[in-house]
C-alpha atoms as a PDB file:
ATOM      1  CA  UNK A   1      35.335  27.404  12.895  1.00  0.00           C
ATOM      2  CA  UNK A   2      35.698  29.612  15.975  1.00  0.00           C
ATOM      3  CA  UNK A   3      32.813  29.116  17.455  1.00  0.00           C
ATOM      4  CA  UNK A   4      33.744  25.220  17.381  1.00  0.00           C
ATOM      5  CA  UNK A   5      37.021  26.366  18.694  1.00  0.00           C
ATOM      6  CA  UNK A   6      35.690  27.597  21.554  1.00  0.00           C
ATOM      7  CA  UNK A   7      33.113  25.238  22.409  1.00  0.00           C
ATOM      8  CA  UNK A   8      35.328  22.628  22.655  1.00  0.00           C
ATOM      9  CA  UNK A   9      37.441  24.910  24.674  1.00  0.00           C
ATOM     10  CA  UNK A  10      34.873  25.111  27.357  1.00  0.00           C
ATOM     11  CA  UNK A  11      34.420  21.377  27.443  1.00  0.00           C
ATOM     12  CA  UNK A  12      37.681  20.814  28.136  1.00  0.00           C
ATOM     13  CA  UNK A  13      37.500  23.354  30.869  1.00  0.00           C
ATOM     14  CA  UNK A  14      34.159  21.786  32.218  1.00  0.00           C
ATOM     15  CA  UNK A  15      35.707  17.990  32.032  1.00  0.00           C
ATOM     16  CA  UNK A  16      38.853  19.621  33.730  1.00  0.00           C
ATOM     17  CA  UNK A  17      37.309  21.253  36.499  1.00  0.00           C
ATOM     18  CA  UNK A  18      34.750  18.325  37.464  1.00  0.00           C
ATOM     19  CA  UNK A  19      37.725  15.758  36.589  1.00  0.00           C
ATOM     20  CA  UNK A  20      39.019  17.667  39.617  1.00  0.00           C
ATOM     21  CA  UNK A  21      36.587  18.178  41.821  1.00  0.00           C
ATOM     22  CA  UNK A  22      35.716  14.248  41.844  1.00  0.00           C
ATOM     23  CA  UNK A  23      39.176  13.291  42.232  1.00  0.00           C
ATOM     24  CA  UNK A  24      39.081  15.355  45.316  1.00  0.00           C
ATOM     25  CA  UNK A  25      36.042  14.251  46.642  1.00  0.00           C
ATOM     26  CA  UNK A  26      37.308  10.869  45.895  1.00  0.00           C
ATOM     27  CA  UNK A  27      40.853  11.061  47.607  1.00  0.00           C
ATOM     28  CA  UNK A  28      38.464  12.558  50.822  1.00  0.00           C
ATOM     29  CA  UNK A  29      36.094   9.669  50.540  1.00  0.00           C
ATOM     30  CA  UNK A  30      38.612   6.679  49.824  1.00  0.00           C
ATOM     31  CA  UNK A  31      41.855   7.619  51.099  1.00  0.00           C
ATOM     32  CA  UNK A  32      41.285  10.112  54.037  1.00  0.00           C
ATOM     33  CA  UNK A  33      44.384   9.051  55.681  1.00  0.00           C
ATOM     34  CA  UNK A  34      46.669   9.987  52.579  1.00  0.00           C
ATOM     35  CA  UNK A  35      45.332  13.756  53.609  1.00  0.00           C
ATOM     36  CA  UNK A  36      45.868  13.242  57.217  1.00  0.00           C
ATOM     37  CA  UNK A  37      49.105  11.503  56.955  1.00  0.00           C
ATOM     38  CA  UNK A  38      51.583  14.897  56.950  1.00  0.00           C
ATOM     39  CA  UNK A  39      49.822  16.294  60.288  1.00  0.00           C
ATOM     40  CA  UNK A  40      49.922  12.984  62.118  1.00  0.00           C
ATOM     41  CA  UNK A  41      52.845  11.902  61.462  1.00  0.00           C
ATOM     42  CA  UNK A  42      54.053  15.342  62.092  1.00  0.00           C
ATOM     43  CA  UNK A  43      52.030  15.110  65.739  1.00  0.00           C
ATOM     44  CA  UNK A  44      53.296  11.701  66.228  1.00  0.00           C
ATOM     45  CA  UNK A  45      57.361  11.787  66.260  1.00  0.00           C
ATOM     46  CA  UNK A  46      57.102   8.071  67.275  1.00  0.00           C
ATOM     47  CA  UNK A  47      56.341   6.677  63.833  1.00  0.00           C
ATOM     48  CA  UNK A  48      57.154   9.158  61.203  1.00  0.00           C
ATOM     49  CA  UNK A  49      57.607   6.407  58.141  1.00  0.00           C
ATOM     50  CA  UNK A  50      57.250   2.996  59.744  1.00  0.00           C
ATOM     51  CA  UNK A  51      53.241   3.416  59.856  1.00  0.00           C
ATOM     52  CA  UNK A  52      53.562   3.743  56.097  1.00  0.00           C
ATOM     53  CA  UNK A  53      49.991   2.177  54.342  1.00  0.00           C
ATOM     54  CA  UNK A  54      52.447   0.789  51.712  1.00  0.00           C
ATOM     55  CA  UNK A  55      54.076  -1.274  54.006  1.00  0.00           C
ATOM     56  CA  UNK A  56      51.326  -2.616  55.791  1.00  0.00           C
ATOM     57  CA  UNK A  57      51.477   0.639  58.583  1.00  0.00           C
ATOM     58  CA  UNK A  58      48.120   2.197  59.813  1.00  0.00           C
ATOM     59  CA  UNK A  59      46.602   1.338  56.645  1.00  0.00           C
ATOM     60  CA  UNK A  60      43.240  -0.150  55.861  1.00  0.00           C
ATOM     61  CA  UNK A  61      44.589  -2.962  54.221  1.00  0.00           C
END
């Protein structure tokens, strides 16, 4: 029963960690200026939260 215990104990700790890892990579890959948004807004005072990509700002969309 341990031994069960523990192997699913490492899956979920495998899932987790990949789970993760791919949502990073996919934030970097898909939304790169959700990452970038702090320092350039932060660089540019001009447009701190009207270039917000929810309101049709500097977004993609």
């Amino acid at each position: 029963m341990s031994e069960m215990l523990s192997q699913v104990f490492w899956l979920s700790l495998v899932l987790a960690g990949t789970g993760m890892v791919a949502g990073l990579i996919l934030g970097f890959l898909l939304y790169p200026r959700l990452f970038r948004r702090p320092n350039g807004s932060h660089r540019r005072s001009g447009t701190t939260t009207s270039g917000d990509p929810a309101h049709g700002g500097r977004g993609r969309w």
